[in-house]
N, C-alpha and C. Protein backbone atom coordinates (compact mmCIF):
# COMPACT_ATOMS: atom_id res chain seq x y z
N UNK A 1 115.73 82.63 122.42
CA UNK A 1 115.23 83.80 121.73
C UNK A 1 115.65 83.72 120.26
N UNK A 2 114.81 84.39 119.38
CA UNK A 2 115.14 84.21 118.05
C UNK A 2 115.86 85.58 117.66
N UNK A 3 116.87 84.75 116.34
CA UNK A 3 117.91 85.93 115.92
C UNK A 3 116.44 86.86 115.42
N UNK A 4 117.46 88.48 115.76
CA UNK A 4 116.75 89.50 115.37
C UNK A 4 116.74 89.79 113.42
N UNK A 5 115.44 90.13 112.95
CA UNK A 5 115.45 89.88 111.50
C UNK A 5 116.02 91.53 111.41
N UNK A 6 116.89 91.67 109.83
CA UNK A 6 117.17 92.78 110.01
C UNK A 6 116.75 93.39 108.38
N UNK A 7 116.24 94.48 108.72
CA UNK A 7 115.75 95.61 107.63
C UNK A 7 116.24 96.05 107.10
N UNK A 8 115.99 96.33 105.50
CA UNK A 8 117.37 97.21 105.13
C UNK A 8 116.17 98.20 104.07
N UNK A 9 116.28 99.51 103.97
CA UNK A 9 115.59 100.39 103.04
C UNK A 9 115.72 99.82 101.95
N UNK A 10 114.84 99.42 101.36
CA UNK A 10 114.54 99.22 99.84
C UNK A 10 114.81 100.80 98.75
N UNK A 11 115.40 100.93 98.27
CA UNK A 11 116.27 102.32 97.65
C UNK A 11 115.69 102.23 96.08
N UNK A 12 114.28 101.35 95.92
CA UNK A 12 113.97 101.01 95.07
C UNK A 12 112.26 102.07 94.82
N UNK A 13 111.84 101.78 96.25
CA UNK A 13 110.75 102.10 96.20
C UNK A 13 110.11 103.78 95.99
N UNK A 14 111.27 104.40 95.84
CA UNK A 14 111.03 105.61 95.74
C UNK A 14 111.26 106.30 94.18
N UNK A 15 111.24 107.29 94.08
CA UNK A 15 111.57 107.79 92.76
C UNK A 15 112.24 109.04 92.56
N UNK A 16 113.42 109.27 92.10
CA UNK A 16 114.06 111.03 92.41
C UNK A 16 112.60 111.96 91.50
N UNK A 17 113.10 113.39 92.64
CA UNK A 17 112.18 114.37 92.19
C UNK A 17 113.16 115.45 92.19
N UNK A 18 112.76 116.34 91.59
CA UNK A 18 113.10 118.09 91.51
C UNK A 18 112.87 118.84 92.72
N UNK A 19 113.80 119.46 92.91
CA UNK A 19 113.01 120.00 94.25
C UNK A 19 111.96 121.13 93.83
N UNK A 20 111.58 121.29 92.89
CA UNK A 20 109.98 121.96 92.23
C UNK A 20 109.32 120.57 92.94
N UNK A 21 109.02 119.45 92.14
CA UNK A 21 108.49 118.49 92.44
C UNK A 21 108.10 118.49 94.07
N UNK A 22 109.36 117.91 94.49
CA UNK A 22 108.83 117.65 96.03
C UNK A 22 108.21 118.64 97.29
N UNK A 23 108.76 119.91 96.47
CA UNK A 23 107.91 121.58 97.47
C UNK A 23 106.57 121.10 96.98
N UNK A 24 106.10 120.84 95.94
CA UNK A 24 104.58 120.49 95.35
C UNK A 24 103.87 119.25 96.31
N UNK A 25 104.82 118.47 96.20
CA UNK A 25 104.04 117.05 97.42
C UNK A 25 104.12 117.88 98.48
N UNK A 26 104.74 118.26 98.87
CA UNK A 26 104.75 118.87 100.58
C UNK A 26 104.12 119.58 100.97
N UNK A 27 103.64 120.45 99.59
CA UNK A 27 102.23 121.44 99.95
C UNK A 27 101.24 120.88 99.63
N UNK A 28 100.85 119.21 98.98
CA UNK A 28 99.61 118.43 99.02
C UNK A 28 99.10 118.16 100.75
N UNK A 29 100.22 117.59 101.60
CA UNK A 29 100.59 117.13 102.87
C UNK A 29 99.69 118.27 104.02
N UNK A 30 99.47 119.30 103.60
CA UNK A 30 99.56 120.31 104.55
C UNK A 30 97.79 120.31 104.65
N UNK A 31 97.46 119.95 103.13
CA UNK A 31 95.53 119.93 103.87
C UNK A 31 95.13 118.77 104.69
N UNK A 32 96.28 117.99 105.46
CA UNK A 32 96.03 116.87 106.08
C UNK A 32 96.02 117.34 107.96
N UNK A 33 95.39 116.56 108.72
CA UNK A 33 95.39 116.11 109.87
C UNK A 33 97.19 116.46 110.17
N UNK A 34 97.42 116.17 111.66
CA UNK A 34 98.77 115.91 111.98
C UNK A 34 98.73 114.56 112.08
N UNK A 35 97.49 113.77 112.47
CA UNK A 35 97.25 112.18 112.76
C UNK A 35 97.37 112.05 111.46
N UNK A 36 97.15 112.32 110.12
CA UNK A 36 96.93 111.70 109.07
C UNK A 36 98.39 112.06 108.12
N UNK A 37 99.21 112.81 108.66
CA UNK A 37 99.96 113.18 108.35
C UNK A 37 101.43 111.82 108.83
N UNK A 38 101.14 111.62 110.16
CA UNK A 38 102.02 110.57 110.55
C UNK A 38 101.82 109.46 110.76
N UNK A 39 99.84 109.03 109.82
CA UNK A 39 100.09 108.10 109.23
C UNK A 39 100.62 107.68 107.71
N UNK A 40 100.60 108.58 107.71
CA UNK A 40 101.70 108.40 106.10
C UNK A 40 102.59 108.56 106.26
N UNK A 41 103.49 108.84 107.02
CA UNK A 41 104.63 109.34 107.30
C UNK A 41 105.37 107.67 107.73
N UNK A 42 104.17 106.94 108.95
CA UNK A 42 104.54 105.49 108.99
C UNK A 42 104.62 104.38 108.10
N UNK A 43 103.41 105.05 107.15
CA UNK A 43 103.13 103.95 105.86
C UNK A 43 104.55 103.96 104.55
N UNK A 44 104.89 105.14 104.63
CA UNK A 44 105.76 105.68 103.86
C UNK A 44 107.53 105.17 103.92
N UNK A 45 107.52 104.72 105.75
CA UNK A 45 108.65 104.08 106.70
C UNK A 45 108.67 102.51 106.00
N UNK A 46 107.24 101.78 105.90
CA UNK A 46 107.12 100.61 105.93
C UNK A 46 107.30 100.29 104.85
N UNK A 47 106.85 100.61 103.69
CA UNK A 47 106.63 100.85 102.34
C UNK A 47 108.58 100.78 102.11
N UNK A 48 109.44 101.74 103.20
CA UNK A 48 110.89 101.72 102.47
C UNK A 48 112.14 100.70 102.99
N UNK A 49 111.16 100.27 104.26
CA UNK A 49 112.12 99.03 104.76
C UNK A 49 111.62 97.98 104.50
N UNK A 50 110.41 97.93 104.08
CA UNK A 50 109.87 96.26 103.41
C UNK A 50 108.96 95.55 104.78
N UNK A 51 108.31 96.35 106.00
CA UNK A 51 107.84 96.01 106.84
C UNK A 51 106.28 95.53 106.94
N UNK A 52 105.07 94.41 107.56
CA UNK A 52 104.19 94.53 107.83
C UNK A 52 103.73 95.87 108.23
N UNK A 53 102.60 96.76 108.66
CA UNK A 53 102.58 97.86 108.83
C UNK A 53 101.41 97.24 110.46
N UNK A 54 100.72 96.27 110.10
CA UNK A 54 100.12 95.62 111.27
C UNK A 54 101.20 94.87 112.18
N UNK A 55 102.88 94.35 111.71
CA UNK A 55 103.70 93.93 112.47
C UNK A 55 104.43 94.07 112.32
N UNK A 56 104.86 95.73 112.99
CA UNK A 56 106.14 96.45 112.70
C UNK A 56 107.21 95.64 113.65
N UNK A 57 108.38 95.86 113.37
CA UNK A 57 109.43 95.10 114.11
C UNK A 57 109.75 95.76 115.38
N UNK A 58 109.97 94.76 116.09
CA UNK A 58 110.42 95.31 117.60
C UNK A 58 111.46 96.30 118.00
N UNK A 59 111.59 97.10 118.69
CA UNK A 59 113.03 97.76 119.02
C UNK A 59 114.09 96.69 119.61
N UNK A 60 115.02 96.75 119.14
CA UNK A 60 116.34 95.65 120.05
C UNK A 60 116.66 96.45 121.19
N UNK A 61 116.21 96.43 122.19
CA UNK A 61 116.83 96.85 123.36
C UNK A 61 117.63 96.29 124.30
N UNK A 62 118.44 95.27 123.19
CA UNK A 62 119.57 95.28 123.82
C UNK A 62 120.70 95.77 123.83
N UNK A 63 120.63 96.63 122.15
CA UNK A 63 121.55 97.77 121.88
C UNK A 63 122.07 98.70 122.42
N UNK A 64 121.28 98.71 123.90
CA UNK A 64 121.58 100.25 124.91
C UNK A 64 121.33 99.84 125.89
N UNK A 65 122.40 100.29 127.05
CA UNK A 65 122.44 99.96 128.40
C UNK A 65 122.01 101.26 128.97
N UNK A 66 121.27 101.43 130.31
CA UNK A 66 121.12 102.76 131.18
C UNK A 66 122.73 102.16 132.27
N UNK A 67 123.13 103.20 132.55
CA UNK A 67 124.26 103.19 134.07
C UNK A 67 124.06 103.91 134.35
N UNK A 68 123.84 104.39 135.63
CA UNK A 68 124.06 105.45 136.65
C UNK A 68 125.31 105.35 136.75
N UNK A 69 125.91 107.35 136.77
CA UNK A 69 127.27 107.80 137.05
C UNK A 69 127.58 107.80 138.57
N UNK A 70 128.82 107.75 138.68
CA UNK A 70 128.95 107.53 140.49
C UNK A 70 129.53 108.75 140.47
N UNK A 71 129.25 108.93 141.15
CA UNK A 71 129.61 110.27 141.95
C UNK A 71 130.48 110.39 142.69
């Protein structure tokens, strides 16, 4: 199996706002879909970790085990 590639937020891609500013984007957001809403919301994810958006990265599920508690 191949090592897992790892992501890191690009802290670049964004830009500080006012919070005037960003109440203003957030009320652009609202004449949208909920589908169109969390596709930007994904594009917006990909755009800050540096991801394909057609080949988002896998979950590592090897990070977490299930156990059943004994009783």
């Amino acid at each position: 199996m191949a090592a897992p590639q790892t992501y890191r937020m690009d802290k670049t891609a964004f830009r500080l706002q006012t919070v005037e500013e960003a109440d203003e984007a957030m009320r652009n957001y609202h004449n949208h879909s909920i589908k169109e809403r969390l596709e930007i919301a994904f594009y917006l994810t990909s755009v800050a970790y540096k991801f394909d958006m057609n080949n988002p990265p896998r979950m590592d599920k090897t990070a977490f085990c299930i156990k059943k508690h004994e009783e």
